[in-house]
Protein backbone atom coordinates (compact mmCIF):
# COMPACT_ATOMS: atom_id res chain seq x y z
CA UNK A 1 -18.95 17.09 -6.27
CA UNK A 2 -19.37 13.79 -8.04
CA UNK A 3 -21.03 10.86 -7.19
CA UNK A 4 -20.74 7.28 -8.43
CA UNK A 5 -23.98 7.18 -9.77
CA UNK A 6 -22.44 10.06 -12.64
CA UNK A 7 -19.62 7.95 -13.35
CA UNK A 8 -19.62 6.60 -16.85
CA UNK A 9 -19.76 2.42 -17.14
CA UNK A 10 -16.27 2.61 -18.69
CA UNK A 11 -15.19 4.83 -15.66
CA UNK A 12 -17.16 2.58 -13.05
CA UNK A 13 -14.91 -0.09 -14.54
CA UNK A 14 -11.74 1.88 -14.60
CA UNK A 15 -12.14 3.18 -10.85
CA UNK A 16 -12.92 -0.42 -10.09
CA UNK A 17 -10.25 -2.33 -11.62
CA UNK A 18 -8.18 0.48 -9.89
CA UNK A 19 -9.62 -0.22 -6.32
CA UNK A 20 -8.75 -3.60 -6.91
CA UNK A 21 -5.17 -2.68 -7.68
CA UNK A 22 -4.63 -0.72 -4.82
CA UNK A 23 -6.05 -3.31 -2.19
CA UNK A 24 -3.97 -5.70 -3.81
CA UNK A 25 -0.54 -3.72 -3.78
CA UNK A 26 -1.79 -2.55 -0.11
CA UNK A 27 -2.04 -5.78 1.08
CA UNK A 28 1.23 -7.27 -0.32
CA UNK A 29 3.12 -4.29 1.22
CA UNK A 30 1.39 -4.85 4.36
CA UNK A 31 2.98 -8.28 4.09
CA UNK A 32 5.82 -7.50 3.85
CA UNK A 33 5.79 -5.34 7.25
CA UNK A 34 4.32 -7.94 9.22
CA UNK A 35 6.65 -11.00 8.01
CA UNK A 36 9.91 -8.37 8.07
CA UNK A 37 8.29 -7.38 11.89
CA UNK A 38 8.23 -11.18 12.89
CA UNK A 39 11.79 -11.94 10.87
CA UNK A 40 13.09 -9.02 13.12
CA UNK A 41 12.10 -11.05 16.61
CA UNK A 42 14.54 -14.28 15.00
CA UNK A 43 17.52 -11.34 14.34
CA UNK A 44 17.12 -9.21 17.10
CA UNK A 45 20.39 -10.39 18.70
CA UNK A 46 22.63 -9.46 15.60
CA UNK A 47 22.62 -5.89 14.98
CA UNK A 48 24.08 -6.20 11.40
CA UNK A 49 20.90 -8.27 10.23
CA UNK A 50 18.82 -6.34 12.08
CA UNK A 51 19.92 -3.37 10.62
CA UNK A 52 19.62 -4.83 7.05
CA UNK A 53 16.13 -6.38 7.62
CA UNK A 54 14.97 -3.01 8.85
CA UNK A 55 16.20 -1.23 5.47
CA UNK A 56 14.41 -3.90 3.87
CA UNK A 57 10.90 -3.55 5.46
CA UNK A 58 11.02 0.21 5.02
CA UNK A 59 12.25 -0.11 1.39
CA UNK A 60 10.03 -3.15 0.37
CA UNK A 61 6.96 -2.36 2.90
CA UNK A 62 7.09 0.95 4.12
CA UNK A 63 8.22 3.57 1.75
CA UNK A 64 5.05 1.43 -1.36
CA UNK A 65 2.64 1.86 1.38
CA UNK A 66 3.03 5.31 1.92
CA UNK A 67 2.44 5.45 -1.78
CA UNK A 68 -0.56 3.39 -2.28
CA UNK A 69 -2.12 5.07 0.75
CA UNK A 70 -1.27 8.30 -1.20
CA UNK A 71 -2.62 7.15 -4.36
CA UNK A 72 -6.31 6.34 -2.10
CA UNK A 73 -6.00 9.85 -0.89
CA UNK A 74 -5.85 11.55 -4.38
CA UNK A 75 -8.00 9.02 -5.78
CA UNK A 76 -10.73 10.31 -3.01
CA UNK A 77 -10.07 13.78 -3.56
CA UNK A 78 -10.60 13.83 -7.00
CA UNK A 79 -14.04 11.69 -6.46
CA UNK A 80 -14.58 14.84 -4.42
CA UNK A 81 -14.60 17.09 -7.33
């Protein structure tokens, strides 16, 4: 098990810089849900546009979340190591 306190200065930086990343890509995907979510309450009487700003949320929002919250996961696992 490693700790932070073995972690090189160039890989402090490097796990940093890619915390930073991460947070950022998080919260523009998370953005993306919430303004598709409210855009959904103006289109909820027309099915068509509804069904097209769903596939976009998921797409767009949904399915890069997943990954970046994968990409934390593995990230933590291999801190673990």
């Amino acid at each position: 098990m490693s700790s932070e306190k073995d972690l090189s200065p160039s890989t402090k930086t490097g796990r940093h810089e890619q915390l930073r990343q991460l947070q950022h890509d998080m919260k523009t995907y998370l953005g993306v849900v919430t303004m598709g979510l409210q855009a959904l309450e103006v289109v909820r009487e027309d099915p068509e546009e509804f069904a097209e700003l769903s596939q976009t949320i998921a797409e767009e929002g949904v399915e890069p979340l997943k990954q970046v919250v994968a990409e934390i996961v593995d990230l933590a696992m291999n801190e673990q190591e």
